[in-house]
Protein backbone atom coordinates (compact mmCIF):
# COMPACT_ATOMS: atom_id res chain seq x y z
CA UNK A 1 0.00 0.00 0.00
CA UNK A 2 1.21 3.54 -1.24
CA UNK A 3 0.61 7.12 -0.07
CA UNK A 4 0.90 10.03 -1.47
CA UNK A 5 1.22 13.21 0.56
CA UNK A 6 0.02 16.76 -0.82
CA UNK A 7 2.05 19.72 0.66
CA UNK A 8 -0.14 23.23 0.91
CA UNK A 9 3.05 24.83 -0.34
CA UNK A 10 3.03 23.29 -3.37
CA UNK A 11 -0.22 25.87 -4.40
CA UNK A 12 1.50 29.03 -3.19
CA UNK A 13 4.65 28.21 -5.21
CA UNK A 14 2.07 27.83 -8.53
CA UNK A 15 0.62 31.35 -7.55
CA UNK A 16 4.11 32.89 -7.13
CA UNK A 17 5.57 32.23 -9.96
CA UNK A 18 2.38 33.59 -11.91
CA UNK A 19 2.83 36.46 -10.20
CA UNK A 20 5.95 36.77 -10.79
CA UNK A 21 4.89 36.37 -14.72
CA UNK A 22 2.07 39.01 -14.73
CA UNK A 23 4.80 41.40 -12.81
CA UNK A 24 7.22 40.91 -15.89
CA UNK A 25 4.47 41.11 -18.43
CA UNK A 26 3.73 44.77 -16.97
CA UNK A 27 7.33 45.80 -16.96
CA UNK A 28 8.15 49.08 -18.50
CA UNK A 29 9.89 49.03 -22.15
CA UNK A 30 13.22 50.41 -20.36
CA UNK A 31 13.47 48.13 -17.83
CA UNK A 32 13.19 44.97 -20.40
CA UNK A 33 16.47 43.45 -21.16
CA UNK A 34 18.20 43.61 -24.04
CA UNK A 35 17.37 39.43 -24.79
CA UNK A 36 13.92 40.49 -24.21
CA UNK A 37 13.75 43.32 -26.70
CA UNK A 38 15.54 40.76 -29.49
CA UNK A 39 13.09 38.49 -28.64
CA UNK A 40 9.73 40.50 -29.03
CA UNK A 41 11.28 42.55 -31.83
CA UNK A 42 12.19 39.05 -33.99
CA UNK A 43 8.50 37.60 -33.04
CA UNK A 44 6.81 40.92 -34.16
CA UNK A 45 9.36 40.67 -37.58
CA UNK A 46 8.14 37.05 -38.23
CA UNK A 47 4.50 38.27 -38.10
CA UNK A 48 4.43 41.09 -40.05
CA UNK A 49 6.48 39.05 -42.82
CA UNK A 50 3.54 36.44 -42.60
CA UNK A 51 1.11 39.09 -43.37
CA UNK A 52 2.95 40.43 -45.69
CA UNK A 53 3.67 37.47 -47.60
CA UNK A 54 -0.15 36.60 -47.33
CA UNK A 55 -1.31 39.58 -48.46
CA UNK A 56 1.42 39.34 -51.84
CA UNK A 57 -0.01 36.45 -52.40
CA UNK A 58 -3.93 37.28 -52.15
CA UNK A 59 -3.39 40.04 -54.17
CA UNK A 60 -0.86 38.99 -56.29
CA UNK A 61 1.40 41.28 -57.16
CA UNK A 62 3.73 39.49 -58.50
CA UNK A 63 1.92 38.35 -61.16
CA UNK A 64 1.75 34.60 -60.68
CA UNK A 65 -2.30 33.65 -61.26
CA UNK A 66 -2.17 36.14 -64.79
CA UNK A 67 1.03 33.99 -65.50
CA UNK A 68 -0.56 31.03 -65.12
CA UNK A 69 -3.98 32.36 -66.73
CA UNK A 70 -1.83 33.17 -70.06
CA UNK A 71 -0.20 30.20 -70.10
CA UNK A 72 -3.92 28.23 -70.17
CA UNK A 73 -4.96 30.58 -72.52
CA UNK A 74 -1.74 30.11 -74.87
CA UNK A 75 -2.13 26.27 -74.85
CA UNK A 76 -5.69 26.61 -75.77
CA UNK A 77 -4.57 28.77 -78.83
CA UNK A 78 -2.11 25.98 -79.57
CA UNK A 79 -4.23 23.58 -79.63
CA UNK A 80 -7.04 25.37 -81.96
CA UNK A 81 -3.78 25.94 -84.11
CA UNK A 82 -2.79 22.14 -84.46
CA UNK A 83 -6.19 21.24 -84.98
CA UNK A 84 -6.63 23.90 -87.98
CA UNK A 85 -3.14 22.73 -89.55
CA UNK A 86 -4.91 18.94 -89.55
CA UNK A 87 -7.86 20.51 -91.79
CA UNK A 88 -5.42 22.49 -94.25
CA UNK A 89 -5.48 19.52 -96.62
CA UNK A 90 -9.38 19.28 -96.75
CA UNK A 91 -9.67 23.23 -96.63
CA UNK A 92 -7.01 23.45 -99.49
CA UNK A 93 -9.14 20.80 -101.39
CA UNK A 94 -12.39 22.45 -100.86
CA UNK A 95 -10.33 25.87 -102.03
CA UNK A 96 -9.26 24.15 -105.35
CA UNK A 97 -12.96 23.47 -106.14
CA UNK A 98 -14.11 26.85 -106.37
CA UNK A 99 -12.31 27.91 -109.23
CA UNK A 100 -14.96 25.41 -110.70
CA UNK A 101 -17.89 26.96 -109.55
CA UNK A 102 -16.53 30.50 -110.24
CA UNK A 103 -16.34 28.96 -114.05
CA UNK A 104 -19.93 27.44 -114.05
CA UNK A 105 -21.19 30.90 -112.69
CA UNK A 106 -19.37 33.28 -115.62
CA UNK A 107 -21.70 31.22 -118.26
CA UNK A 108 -24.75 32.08 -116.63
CA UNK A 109 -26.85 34.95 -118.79
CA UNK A 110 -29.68 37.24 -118.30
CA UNK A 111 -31.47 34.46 -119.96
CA UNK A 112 -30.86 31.68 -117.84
CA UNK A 113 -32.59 34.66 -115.13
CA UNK A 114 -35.51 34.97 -117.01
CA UNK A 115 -35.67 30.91 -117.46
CA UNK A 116 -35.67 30.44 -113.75
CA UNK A 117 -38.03 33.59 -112.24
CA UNK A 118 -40.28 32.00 -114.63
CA UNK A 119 -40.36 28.48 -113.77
CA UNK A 120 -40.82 29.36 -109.82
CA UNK A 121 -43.33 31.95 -110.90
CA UNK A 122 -45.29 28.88 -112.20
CA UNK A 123 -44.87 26.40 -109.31
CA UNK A 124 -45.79 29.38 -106.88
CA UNK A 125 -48.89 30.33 -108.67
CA UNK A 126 -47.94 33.66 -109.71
CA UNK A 127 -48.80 35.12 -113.53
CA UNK A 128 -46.48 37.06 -114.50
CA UNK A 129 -47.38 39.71 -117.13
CA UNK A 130 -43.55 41.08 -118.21
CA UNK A 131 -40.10 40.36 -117.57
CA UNK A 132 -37.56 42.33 -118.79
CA UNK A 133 -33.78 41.79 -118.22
CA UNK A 134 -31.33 44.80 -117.60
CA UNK A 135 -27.69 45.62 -118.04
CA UNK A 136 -24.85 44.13 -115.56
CA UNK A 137 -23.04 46.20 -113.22
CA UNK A 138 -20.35 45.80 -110.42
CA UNK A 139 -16.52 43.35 -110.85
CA UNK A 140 -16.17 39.71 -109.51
CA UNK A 141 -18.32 38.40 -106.51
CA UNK A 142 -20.48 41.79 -106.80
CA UNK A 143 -21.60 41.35 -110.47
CA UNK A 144 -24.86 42.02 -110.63
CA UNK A 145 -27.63 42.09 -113.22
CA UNK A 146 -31.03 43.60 -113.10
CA UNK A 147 -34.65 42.17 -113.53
CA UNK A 148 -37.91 43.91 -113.84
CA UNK A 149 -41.05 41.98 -113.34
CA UNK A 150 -44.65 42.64 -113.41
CA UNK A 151 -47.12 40.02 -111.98
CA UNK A 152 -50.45 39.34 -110.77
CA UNK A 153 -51.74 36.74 -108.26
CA UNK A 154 -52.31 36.96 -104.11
CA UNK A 155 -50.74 37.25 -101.23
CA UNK A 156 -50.36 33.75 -100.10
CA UNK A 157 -48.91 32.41 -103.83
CA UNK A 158 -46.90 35.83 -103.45
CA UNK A 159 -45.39 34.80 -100.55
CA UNK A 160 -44.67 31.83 -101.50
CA UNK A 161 -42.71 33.08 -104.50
CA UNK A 162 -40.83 35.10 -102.53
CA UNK A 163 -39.87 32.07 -100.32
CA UNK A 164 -38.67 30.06 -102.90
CA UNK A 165 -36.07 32.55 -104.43
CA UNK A 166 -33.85 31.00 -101.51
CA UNK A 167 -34.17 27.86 -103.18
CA UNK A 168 -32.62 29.16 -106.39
CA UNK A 169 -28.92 27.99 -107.77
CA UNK A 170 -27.70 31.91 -107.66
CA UNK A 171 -28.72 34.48 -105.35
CA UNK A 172 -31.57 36.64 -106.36
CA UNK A 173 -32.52 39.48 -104.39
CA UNK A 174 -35.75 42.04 -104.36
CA UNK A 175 -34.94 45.15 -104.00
CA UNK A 176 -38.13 47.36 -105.08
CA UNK A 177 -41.49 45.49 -104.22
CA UNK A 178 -44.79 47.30 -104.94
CA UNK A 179 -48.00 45.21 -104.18
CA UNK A 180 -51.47 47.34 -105.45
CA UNK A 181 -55.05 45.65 -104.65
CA UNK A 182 -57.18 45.98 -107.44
CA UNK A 183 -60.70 43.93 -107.94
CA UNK A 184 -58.97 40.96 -109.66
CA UNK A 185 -56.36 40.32 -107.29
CA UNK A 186 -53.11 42.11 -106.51
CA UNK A 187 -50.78 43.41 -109.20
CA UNK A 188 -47.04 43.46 -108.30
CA UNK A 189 -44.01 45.23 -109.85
CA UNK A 190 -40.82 44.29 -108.56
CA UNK A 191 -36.83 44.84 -109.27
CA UNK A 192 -34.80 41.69 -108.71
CA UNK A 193 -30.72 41.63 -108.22
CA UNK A 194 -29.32 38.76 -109.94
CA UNK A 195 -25.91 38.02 -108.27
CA UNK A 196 -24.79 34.77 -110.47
CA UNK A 197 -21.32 34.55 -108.39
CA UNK A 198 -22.94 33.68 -104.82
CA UNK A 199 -25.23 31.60 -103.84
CA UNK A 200 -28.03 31.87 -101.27
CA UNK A 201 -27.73 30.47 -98.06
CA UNK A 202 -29.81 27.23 -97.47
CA UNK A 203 -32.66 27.67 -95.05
CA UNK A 204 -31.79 24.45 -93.26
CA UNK A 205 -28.83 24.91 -91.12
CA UNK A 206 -26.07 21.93 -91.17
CA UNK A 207 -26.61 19.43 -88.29
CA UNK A 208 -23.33 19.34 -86.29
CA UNK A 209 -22.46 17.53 -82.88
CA UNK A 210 -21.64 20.48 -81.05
CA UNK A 211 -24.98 22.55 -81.88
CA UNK A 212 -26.26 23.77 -78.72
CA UNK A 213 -29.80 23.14 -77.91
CA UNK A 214 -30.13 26.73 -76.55
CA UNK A 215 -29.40 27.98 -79.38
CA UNK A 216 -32.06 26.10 -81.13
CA UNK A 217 -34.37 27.25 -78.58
CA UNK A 218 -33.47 31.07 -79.21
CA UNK A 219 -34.02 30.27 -82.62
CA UNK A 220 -37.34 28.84 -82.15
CA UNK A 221 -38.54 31.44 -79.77
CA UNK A 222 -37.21 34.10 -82.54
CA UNK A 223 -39.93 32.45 -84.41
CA UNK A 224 -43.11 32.64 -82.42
CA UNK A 225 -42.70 36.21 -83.17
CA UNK A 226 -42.99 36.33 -86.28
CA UNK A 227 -47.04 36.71 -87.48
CA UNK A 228 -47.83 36.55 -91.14
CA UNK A 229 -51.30 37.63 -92.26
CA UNK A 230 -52.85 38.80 -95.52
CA UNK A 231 -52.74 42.59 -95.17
CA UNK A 232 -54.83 42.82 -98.04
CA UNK A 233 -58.05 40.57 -97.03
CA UNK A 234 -60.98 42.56 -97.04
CA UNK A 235 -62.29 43.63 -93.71
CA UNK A 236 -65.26 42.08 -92.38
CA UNK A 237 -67.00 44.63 -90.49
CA UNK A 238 -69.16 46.75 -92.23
CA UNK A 239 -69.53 50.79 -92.04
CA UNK A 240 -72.71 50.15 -89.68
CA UNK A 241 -71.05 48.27 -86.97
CA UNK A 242 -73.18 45.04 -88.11
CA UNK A 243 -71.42 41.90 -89.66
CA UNK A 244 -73.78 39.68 -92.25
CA UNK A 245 -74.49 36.88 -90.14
CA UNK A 246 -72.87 37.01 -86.32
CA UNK A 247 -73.83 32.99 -85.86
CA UNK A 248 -71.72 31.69 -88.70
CA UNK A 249 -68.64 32.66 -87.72
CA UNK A 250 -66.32 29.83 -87.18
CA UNK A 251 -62.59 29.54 -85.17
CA UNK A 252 -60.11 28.16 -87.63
CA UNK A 253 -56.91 29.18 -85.98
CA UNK A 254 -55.05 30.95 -83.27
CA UNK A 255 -51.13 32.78 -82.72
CA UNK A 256 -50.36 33.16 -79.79
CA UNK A 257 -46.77 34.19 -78.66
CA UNK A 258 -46.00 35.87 -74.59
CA UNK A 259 -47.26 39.01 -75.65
CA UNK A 260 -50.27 38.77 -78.43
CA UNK A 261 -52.74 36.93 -79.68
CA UNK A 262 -54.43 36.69 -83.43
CA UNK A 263 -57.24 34.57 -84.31
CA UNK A 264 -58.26 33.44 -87.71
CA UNK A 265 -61.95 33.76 -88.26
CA UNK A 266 -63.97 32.13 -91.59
CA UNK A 267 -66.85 34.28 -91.93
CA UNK A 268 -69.70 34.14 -94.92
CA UNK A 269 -67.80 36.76 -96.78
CA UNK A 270 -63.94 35.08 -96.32
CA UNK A 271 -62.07 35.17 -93.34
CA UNK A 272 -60.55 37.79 -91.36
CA UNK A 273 -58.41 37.95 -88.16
CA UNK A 274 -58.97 39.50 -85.12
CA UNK A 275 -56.67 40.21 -81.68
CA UNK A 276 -58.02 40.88 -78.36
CA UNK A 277 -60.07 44.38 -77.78
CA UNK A 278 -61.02 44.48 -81.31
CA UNK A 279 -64.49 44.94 -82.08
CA UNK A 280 -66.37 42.70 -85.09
CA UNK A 281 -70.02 43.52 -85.72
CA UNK A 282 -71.72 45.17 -82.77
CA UNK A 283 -69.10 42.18 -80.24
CA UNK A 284 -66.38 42.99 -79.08
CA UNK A 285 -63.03 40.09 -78.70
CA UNK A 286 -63.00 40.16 -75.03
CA UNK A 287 -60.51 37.09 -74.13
CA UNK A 288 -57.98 35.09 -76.75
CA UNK A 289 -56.28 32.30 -74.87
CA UNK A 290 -54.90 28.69 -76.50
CA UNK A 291 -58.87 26.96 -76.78
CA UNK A 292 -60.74 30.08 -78.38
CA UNK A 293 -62.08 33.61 -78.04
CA UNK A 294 -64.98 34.90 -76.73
CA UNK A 295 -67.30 37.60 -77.50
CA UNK A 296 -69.08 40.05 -75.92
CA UNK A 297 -72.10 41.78 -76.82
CA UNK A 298 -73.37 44.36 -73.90
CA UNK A 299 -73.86 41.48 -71.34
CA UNK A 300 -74.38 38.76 -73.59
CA UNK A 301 -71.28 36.44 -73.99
CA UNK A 302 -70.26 33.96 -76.31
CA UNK A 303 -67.07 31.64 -76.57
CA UNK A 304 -65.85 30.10 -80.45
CA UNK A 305 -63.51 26.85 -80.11
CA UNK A 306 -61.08 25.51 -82.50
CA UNK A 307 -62.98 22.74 -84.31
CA UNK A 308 -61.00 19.75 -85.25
CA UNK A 309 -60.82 18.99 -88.65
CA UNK A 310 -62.47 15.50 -89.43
């Protein structure tokens, strides 16, 4: 059996020597010895260079992160670089075939513009009345010749005329369009720029593997925007207020995009279109959503639906 003896004095020696430690900690700075002063002076040294050193580093001033930003940058740029030079043999075979298609394009005449207006004139519906070729102007890629046609047909075969000059083998712009309604359709005089050097660009894009699908969504949205409707179909409301027969009208289509609507109305005299707040007849369009429109008549209501086709 052991035992262990505690001696009282063993506490008051702990509490002197603390004493002792707070009475040197309050010491005036000209009493301190000299190992003292090296002592505090080389510990406050060592901290300031740590915060120093921290702070060169946070906000680097010497230029290390930019370095190494550059350098990423630079090895990006080499390796777009490489990748080009493994292409030059394709690009320098694709640049050795258009000498050929600058030499198909030099035999192409004002004829061979006539020829072609004329045959998409046909497919699109359009009778045209004169076509008459003009002189050439401009040097190289910007050689251009002039065509002057006169037509008649309607808007929707017009439109469609004007669609298909993409599809063409040269580019053919219209520069001058001038649509009259008279009471056998619309008459149209328009100046055409034949450029038989270029070629228009085809409306459907090359696929690729890196497309970006928000891209084709911006695209698409671009889209909804755009509203086409025959500017030139005779209104249906008549100088009275009243339209012919208020219970035939039928829904045949809506547009719709985040800010508008249109509707497409067939009526007994045609069809017309309408948006919301417009008045036709003595009703007035008070709501166009995605299912139909309604109408509004002092307090009497009525809603037209989109009827599926059988």
């Amino acid at each position: 059996m052991s035992t262990t003896f505690f001696e009282a004095g063993g506490a008051a020696h702990g509490s002197a020597g603390f004493s002792r430690w707070v009475k040197r900690a309050r010491m005036p700075l000209e009493a301190w010895s000299r190992r003292r002063r090296r002592l505090v002076a080389a510990t406050l040294a060592v901290l300031v260079f740590g915060v120093g050193a921290y702070g060169w580093n946070a906000a680097d001033l010497a230029g290390l992160e930019a370095s190494r930003a550059a350098l990423a940058v630079s090895t990006q740029r080499l390796a777009d670089a490489r990748h080009t030079l493994a292409q030059l043999s394709s690009l320098r075979r694709a640049a050795a075939a258009m000498p050929a298609t600058a030499s198909s394009a030099v035999s192409w005449n004002s004829a061979d513009d006539v020829r072609i207006v004329s045959e998409l004139a046909t497919q699109s519906g359009v009778a045209l009345l004169a076509v008459e070729p003009g002189a050439a102007s401009g040097e190289g890629v910007e050689r251009m010749r002039v065509l002057q046609l006169t037509a008649r047909t309607d808007f929707v075969h017009l439109m469609a005329f004007f669609h298909g000059l993409a599809q063409l083998p040269v580019l053919i712009v219209p520069v001058d369009v001038t649509v009259k309604q008279d009471g056998k359709g619309l008459a149209v005089a328009a100046t055409l720029q034949v450029y038989a050097a270029l070629r228009p660009v085809p409306d459907t894009p090359i696929a690729s593997a890196e497309a970006s699908p928000d891209a084709d969504e911006a695209v698409d949205d671009d889209d909804e925007g755009l509203v086409f409707f025959d500017p030139f179909a005779k209104s249906q409301i008549s100088a009275s207020g009243e339209l012919g027969d208020a219970s035939e009208l039928r829904l045949v289509g809506l547009l719709r995009d985040r800010t508008r609507g249109l509707a497409l109305l067939d009526t007994p005299d045609g069809t017309t279109t309408v948006a919301a707040g417009q008045r036709l007849g003595v009703e007035r369009v008070t709501q166009l959503d995605a299912l139909g429109i309604t109408l509004a008549n002092g307090g009497a209501t009525r809603t037209l639906t989109l009827t599926e086709a059988s």
